[in-house]
Protein backbone atom coordinates (compact mmCIF):
# COMPACT_ATOMS: atom_id res chain seq x y z
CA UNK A 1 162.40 122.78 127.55
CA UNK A 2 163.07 126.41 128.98
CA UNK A 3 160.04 128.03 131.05
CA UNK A 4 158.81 131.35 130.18
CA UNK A 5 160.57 132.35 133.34
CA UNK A 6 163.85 131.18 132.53
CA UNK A 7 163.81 132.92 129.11
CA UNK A 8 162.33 135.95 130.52
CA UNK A 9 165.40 136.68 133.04
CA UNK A 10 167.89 135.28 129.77
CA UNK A 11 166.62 138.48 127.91
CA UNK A 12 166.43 140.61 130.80
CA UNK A 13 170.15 139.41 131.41
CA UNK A 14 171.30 139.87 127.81
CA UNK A 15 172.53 136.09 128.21
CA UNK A 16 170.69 136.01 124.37
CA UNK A 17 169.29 138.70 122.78
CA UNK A 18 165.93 138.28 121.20
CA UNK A 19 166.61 137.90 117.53
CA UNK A 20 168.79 135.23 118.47
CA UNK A 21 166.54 133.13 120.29
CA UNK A 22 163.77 133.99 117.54
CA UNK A 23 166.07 133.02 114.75
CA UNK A 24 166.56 129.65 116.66
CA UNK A 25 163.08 128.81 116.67
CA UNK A 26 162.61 129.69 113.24
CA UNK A 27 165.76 127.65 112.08
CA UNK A 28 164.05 124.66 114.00
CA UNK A 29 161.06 124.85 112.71
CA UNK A 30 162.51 125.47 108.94
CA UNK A 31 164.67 122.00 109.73
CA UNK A 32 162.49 119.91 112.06
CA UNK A 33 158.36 121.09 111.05
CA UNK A 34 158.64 118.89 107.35
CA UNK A 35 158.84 115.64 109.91
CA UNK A 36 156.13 117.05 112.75
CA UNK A 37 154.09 119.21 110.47
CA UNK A 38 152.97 121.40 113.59
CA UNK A 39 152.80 124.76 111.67
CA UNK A 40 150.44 125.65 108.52
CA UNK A 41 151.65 129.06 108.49
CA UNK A 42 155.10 130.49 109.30
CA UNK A 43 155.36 134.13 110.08
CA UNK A 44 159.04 134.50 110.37
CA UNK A 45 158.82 138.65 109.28
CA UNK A 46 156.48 139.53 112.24
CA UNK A 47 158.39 137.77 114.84
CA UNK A 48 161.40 138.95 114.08
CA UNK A 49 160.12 142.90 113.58
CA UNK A 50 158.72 141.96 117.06
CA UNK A 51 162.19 140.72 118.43
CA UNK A 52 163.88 143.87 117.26
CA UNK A 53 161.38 145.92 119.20
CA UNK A 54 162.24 143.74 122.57
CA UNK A 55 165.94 144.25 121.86
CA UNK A 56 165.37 147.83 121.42
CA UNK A 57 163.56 148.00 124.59
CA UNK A 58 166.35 145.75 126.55
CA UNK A 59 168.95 147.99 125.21
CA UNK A 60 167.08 151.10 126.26
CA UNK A 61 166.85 150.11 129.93
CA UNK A 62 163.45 149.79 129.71
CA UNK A 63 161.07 147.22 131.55
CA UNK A 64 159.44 144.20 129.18
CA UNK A 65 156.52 142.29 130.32
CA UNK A 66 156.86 138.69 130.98
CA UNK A 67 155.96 137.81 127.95
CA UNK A 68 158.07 139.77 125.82
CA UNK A 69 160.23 138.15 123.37
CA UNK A 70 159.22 134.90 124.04
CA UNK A 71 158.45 133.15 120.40
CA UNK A 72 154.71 131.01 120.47
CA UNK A 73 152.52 130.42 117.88
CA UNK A 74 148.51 130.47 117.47
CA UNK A 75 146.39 127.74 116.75
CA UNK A 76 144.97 128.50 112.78
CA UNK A 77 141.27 129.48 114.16
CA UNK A 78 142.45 132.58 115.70
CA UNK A 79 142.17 135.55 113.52
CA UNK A 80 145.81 137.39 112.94
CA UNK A 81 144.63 140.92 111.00
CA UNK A 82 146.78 140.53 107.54
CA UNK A 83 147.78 137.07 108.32
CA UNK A 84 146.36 133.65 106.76
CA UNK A 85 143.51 132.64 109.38
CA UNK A 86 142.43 129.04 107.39
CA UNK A 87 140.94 126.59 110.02
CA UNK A 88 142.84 123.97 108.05
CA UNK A 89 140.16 123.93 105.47
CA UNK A 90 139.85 124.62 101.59
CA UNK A 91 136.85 127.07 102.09
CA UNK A 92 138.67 129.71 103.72
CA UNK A 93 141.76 129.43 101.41
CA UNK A 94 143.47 132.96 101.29
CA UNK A 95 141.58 134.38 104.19
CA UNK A 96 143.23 137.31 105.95
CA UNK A 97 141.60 139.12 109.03
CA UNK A 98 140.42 142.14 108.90
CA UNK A 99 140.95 142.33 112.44
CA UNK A 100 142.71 140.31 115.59
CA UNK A 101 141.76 138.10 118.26
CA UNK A 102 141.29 139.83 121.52
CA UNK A 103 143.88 136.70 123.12
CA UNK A 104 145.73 137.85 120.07
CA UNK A 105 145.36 141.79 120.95
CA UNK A 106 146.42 140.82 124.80
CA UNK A 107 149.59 139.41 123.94
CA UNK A 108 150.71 141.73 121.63
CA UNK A 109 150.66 144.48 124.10
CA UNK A 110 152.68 142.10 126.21
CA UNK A 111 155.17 142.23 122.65
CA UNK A 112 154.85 138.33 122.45
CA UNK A 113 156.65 136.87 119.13
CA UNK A 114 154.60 135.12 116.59
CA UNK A 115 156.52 132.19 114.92
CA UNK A 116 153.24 131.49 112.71
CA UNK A 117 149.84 129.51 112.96
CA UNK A 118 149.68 125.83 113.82
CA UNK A 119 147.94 123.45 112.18
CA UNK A 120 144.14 121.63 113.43
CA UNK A 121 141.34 119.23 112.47
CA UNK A 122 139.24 121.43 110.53
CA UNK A 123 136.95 123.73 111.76
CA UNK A 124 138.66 122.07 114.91
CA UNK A 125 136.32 118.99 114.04
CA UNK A 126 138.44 116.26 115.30
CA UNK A 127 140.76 114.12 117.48
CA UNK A 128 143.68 113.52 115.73
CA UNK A 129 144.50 116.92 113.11
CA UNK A 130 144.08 114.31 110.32
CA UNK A 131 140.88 115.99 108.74
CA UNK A 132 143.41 119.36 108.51
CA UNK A 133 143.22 119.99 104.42
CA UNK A 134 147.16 120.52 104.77
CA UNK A 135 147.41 116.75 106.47
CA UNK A 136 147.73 115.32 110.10
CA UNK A 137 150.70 116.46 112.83
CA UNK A 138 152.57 113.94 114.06
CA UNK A 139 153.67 113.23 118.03
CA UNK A 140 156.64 114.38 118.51
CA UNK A 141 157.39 111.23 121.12
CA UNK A 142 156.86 109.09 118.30
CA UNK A 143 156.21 110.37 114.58
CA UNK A 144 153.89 106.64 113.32
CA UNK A 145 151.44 108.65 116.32
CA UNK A 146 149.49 111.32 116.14
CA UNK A 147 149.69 114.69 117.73
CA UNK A 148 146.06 114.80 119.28
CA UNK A 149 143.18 117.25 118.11
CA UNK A 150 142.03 119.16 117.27
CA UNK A 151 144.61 121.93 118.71
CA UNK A 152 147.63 119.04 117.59
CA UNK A 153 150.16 121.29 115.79
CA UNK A 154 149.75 123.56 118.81
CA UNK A 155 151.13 120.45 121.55
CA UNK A 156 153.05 119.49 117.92
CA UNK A 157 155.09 122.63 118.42
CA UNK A 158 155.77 122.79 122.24
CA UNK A 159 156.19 119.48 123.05
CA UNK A 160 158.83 119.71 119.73
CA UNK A 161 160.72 122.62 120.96
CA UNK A 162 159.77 124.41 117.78
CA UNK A 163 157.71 127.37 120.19
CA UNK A 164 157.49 128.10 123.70
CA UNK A 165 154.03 127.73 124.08
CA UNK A 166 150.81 127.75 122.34
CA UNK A 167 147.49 129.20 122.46
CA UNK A 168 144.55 126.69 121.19
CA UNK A 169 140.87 126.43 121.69
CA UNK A 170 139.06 124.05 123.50
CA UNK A 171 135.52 122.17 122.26
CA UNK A 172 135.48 119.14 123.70
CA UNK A 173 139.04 118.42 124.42
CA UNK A 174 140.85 120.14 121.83
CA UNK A 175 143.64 120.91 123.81
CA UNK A 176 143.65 118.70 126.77
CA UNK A 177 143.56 115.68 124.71
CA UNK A 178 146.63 116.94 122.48
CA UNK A 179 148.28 117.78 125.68
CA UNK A 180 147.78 114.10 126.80
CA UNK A 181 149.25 112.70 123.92
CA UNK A 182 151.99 115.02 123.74
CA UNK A 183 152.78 115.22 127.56
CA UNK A 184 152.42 119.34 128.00
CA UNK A 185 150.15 120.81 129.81
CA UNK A 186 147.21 121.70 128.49
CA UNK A 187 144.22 124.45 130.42
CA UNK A 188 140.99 124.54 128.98
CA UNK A 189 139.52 127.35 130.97
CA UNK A 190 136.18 128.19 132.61
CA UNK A 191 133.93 129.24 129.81
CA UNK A 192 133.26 133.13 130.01
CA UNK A 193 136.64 133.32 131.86
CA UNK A 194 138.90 134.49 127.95
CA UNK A 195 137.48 136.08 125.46
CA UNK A 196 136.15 134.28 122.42
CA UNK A 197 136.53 137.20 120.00
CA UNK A 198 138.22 136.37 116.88
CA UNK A 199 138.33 132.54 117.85
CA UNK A 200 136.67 131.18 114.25
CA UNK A 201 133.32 129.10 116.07
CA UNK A 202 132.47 126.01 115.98
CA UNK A 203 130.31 125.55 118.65
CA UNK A 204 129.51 128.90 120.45
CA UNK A 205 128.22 127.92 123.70
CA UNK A 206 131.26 125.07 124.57
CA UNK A 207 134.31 126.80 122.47
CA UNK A 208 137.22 128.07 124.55
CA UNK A 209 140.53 129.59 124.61
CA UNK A 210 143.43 127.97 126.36
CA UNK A 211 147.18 127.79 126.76
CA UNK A 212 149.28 124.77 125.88
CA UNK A 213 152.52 124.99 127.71
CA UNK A 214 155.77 123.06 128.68
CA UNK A 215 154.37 123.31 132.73
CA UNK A 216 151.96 124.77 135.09
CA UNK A 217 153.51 127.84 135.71
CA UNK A 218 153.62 128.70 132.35
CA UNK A 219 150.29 127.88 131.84
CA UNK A 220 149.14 130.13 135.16
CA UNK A 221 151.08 133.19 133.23
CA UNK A 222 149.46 132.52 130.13
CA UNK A 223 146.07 132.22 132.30
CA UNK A 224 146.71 135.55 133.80
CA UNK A 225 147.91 137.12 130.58
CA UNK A 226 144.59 136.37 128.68
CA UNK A 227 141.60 136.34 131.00
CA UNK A 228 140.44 139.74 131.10
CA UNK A 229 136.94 140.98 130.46
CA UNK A 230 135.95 141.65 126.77
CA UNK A 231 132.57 143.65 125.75
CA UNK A 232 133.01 142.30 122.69
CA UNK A 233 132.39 138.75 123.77
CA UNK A 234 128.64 138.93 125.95
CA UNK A 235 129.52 136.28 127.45
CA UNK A 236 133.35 136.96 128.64
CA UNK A 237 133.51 138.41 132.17
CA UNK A 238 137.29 137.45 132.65
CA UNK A 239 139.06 135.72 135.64
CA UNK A 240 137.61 135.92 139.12
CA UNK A 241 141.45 136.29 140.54
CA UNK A 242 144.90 136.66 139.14
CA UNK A 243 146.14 132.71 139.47
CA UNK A 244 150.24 133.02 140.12
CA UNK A 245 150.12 134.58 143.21
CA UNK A 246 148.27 131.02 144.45
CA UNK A 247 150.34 128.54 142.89
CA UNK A 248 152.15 127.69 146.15
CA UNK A 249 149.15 127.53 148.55
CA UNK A 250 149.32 124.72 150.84
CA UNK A 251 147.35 121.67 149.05
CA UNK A 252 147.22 119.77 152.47
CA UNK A 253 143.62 118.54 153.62
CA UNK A 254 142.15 119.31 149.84
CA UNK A 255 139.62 117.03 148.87
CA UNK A 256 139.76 115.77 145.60
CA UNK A 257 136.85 113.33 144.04
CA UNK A 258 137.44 110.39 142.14
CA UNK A 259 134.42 109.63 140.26
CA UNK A 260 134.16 106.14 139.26
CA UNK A 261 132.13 106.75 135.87
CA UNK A 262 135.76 108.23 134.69
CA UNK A 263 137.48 105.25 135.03
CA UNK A 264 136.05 102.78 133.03
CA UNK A 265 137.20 100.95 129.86
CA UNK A 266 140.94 102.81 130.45
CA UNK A 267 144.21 101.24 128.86
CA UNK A 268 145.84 98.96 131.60
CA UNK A 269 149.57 101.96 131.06
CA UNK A 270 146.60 104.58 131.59
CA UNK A 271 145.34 103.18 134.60
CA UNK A 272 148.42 102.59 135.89
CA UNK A 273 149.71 106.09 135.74
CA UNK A 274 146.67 107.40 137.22
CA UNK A 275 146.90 105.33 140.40
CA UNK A 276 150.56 107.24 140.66
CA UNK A 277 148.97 110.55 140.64
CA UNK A 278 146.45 109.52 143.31
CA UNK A 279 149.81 108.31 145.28
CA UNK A 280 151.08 111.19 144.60
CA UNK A 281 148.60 113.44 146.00
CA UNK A 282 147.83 110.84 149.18
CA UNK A 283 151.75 112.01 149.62
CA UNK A 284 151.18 115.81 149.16
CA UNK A 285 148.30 115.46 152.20
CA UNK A 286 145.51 115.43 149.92
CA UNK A 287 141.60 113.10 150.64
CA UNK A 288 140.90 111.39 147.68
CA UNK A 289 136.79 111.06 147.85
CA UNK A 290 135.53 108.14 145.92
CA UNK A 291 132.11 109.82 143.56
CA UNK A 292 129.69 107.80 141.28
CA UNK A 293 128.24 110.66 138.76
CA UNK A 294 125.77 108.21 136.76
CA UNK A 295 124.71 111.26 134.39
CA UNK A 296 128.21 111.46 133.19
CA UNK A 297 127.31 108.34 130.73
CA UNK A 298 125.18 110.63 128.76
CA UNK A 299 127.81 113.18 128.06
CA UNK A 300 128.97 111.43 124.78
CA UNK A 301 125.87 111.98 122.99
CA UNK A 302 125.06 115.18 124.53
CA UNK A 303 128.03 116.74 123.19
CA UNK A 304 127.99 115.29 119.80
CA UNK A 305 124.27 116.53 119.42
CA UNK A 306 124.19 120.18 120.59
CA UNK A 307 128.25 120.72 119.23
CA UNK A 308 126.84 119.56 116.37
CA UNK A 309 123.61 121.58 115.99
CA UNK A 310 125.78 124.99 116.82
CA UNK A 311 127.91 123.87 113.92
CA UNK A 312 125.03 123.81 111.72
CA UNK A 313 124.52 127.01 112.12
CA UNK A 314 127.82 128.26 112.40
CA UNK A 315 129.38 126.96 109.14
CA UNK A 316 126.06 128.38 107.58
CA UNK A 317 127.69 132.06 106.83
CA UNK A 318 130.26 129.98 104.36
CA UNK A 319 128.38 130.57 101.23
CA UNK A 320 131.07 131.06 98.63
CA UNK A 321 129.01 134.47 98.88
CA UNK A 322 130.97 136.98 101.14
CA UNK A 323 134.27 135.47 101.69
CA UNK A 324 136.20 132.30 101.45
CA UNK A 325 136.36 129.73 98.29
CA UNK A 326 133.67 129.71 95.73
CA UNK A 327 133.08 126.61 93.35
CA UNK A 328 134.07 127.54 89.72
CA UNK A 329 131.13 126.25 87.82
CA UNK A 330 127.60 126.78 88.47
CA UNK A 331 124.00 126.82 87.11
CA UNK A 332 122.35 129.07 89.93
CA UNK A 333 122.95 130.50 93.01
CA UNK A 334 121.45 127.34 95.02
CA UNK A 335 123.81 125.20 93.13
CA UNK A 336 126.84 127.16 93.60
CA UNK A 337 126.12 127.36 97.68
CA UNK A 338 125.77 123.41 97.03
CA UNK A 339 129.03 123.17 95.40
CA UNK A 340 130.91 125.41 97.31
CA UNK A 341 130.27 123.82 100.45
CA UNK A 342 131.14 120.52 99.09
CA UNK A 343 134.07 121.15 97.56
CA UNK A 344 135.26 123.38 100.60
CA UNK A 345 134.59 121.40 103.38
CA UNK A 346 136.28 117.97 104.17
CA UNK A 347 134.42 114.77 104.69
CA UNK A 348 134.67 115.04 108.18
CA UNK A 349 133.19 118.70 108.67
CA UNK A 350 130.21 117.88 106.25
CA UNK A 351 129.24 114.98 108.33
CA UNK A 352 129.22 116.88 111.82
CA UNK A 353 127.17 119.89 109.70
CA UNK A 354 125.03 116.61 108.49
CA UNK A 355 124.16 115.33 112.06
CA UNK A 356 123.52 119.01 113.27
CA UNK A 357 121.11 119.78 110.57
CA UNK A 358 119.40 116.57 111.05
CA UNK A 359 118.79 116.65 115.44
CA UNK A 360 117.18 120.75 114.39
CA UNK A 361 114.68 119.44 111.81
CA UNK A 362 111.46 119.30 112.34
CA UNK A 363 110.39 116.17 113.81
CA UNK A 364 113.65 115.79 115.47
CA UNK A 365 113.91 118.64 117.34
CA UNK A 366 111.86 117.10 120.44
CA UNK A 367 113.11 114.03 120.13
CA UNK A 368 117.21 114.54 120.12
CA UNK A 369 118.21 118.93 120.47
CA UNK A 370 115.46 119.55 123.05
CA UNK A 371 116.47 116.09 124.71
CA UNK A 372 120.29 116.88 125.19
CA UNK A 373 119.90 119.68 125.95
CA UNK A 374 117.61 119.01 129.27
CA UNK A 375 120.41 116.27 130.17
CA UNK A 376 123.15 119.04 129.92
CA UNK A 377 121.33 120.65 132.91
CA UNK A 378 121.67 116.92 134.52
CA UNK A 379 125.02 116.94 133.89
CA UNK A 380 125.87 120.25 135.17
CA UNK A 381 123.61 119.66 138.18
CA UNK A 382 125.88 116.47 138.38
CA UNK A 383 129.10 118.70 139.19
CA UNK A 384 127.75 121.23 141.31
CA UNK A 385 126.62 118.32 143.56
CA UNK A 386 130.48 116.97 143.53
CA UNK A 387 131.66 120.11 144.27
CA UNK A 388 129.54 121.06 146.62
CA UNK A 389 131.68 118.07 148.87
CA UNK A 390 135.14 118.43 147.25
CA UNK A 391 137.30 120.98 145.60
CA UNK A 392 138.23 119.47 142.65
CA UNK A 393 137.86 116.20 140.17
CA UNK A 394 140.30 113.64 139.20
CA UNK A 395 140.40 112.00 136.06
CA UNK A 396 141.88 110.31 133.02
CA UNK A 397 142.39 113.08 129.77
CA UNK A 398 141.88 110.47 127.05
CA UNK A 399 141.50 106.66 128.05
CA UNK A 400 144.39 105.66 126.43
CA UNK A 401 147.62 106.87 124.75
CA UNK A 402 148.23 108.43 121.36
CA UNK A 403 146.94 106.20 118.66
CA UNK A 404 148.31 105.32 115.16
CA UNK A 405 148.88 107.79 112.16
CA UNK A 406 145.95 106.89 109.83
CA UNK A 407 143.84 105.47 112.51
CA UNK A 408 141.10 107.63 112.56
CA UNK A 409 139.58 106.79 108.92
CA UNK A 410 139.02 103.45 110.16
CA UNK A 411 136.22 103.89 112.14
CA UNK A 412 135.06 107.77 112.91
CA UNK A 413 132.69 106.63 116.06
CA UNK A 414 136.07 104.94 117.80
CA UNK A 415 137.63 108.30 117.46
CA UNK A 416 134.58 110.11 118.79
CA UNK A 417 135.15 107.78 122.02
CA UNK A 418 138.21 109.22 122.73
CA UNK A 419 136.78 112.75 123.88
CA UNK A 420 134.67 110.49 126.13
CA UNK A 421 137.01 112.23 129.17
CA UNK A 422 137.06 115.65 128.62
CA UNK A 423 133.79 116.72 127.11
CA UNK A 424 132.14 116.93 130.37
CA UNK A 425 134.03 119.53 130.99
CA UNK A 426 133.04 121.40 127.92
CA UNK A 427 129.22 120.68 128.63
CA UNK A 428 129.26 122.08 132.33
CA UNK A 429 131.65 125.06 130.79
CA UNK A 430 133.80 124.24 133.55
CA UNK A 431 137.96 124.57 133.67
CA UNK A 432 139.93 121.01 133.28
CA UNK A 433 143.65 121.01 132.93
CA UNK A 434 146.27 117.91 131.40
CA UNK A 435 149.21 117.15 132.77
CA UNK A 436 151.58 114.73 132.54
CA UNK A 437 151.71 111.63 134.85
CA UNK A 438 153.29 108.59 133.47
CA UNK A 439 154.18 106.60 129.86
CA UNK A 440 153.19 103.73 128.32
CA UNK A 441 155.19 100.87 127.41
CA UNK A 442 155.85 102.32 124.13
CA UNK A 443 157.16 105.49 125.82
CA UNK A 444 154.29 107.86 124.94
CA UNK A 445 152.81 109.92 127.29
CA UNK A 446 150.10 109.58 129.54
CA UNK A 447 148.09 112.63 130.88
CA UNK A 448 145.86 113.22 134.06
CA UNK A 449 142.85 115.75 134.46
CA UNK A 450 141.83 117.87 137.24
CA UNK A 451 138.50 119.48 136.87
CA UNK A 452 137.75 122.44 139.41
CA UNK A 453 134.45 124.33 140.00
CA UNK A 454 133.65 127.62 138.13
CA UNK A 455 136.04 130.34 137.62
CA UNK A 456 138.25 128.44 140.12
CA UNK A 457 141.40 128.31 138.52
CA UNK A 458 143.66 129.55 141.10
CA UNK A 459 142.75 126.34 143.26
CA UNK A 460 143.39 124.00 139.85
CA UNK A 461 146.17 125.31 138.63
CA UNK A 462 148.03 124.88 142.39
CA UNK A 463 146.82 121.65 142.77
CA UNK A 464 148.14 120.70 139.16
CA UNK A 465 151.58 122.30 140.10
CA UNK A 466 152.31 120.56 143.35
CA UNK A 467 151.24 117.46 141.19
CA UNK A 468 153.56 118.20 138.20
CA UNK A 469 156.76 118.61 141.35
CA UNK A 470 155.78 115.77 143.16
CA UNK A 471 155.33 113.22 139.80
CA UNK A 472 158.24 115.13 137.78
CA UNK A 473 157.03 113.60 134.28
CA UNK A 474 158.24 116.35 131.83
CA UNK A 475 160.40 114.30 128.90
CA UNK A 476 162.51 115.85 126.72
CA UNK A 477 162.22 115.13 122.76
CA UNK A 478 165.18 115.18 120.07
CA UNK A 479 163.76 117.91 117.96
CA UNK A 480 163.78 121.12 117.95
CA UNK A 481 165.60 124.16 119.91
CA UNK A 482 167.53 122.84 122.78
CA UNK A 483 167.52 125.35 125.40
């Protein structure tokens, strides 16, 4: 899996020209995306119109920006103007933007080449990609497993070699837990720290924009690339620093907390690759500082309450009304709002909207909105009190590894568990990043989160790359471009 880096100075070099490597990831994906299913949408005229520009400008002597010419793909929720924008659901079947995402807006100044949009859980209401209304992606490790959710086609596509990297969103773990099961890395930044512009909400005050990537320094890049202040998001104030320069400082005499609420009920392959990364880091001259965070075990229900409640009022504007699908047949305008929504949204969607209607009703309110949202403050208090002794947080991504094809319409609540590790981190709006740091006995991977304080991504992200060198657990899959 080539870096951004190494296929920066390959253009630069004129070792491959751009429409050649673009035309390689579009062959791979036209060969290899029937078995993975990472991409809903291909956009094979744009990134090769893009590709010609690059080549132009290589040819010219001119400079390109790092990103330049290097082909990556958009999870579906982020609004391409002129381009099919679906969330993976019926209801917005045939939408095209008006306008772009501002992460969108970034990278195309940076000439970045668009292979297409990736497929999701939709609404990105999921673990797994399975409620997508085009049908699950599948890991590329092992194709009977699933990708992850509910950014999947996104770690889908890297982790297949069928794009470079990938830009998803993160609600509760929607891209570290792909990443996980995957084995990329996976940044779900602090919240307010990338624009949320154009990023199709689900839940306003927890959604965020990350990159998925093939390793940390990628993922610092991509960082870099899209953290920059937005008016048009009030609550986007960009990055406190620029995170490259940092990701060779010195990790010796770092604390990092372990706390024990994390580590509970883990797959005995999970555990055991997480006790590697702590040897790891006890090798890199790093205190790990056992932590007990008790208000951690209300995080579950927390999330699934107020993500829940936003959603209620988010998914509220698709009316069959002003854009989107509209049922057929109707006998008022009550009853075609009724049908629209059923017939639009999947099972899995209506049941979230459901539960989020239900905790704002009256005679509820008090007893479950008002409630979870006083133990968010708990929690948040929770992490400011870790980090007011160490630097950064250690923890399992997902309790165990990728699960089954199928598995999720079993039993919904045993997939709700699975975000049990990374929606903290969503809660607190603080940045967590995957990486990989081991495999199970089946050979699928296993990922490790670090969790830093507030805008301090320059301290994760070097912590995560002295990890990533020291535990070396990048592994190659069969499919796609071979680089």
């Amino acid at each position: 899996m080539a870096s951004i880096t190494q296929l920066h100075t390959m253009l630069k070099s004129r070792q491959i020209s751009c429409q050649e490597l673009t035309q390689q990831y579009l062959s791979a994906i036209e060969k290899d995306n029937g078995a993975l299913h990472a991409y809903v949408h291909v956009t094979a005229e744009t990134a090769l119109e893009t590709a010609k520009k690059v080549d132009e400008k290589i040819a010219a002597g001119q400079e390109i920006a790092p990103l330049a010419g290097i082909p990556m793909t958009l999870k579906d929720n982020l609004s391409t103007r002129g381009l099919l924008t679906t969330c993976c659901s019926r209801i917005l079947e045939g939408y095209r933007p008006v306008y772009d995402a501002s992460v969108w807006e970034l990278l195309q100044k940076q000439d970045a080449v668009l292979l297409g949009k990736t497929n999701m859980d939709e609404f990105a209401m999921g673990s797994s990609s399975e409620t997508s209304c085009y049908g699950g992606s599948c890991n590329p490790h092992d194709t009977g497993h699933v990708a992850g959710g509910s950014s999947g086609g996104g770690a889908a596509a890297v982790a297949g070699n069928l794009a470079v990297y990938a830009l998803g969103s993160d609600t509760g773990g929607s891209i570290r837990q792909p990443a996980s099961f995957c084995g990329i890395v996976g940044l779900k930044p602090t919240y307010g720290a990338v624009s949320r512009y154009g990023l199709i909400a689900y839940a306003s005050s927890f959604d965020q924009i990350g990159p998925m990537t093939g390793c940390v320094e990628d993922a610092a890049l991509l960082f870099d690339a899209i953290s920059q202040k937005d008016d048009r998001d009030s609550t986007c104030c960009g990055a406190k620093e620029k995170t490259l320069p940092h990701l060779h400082d010195d990790i010796r005499g770092m604390k990092i907390g372990v706390p024990k609420e994390y580590f509970t009920g883990l797959s005995e392959d999970v555990e055991k690759a997480l006790e590697n990364a702590q040897e790891a880091f006890r090798s890199l001259g790093v205190e790990l500082v056992p932590l007990s965070m008790p208000a951690l075990s209300q995080a579950l229900p927390v999330y699934y309450i107020l993500a829940c409640a936003e959603a209620s009022s988010n998914l509220g504007r698709y009316d069959g009304i002003r854009y989107g699908y509209k049922a057929p047949h109707y006998d008022s305008i009550h009853d075609m709002m009724c049908r629209t929504r059923s017939e639009g949204f999947g099972r899995e969607v209506q049941r979230r909207i459901l539960l989020g209607t239900y905790v704002l009703s009256s005679g509820y309110y008090d007893a479950y909105y008002k409630k979870a949202q006083q133990l968010r403050g708990a929690i948040i208090a929770a992490f400011d009190e870790a980090f007011a002794t160490c630097d950064l947080l250690l923890a399992p991504t997902v309790p165990t590894t990728s699960f089954p094809l199928n598995f999720t319409k079993q039993d919904p609540v045993l997939t709700y568990q699975t975000d049990i590790c990374t929606v903290p981190v969503n809660i607190a709006g603080l940045p967590g990043l995957s990486l990989p740091c081991g495999f199970d006995g089946a050979g699928l991977p296993v990922g490790v989160q670090l969790i830093a304080g507030r805008f301090e991504e320059a301290r994760l992200l070097s912590a995560a790359y002295h990890l990533e060198q020291a535990l070396g657990c990048q592994k190659k899959t069969q499919w796609g471009v071979q680089l």
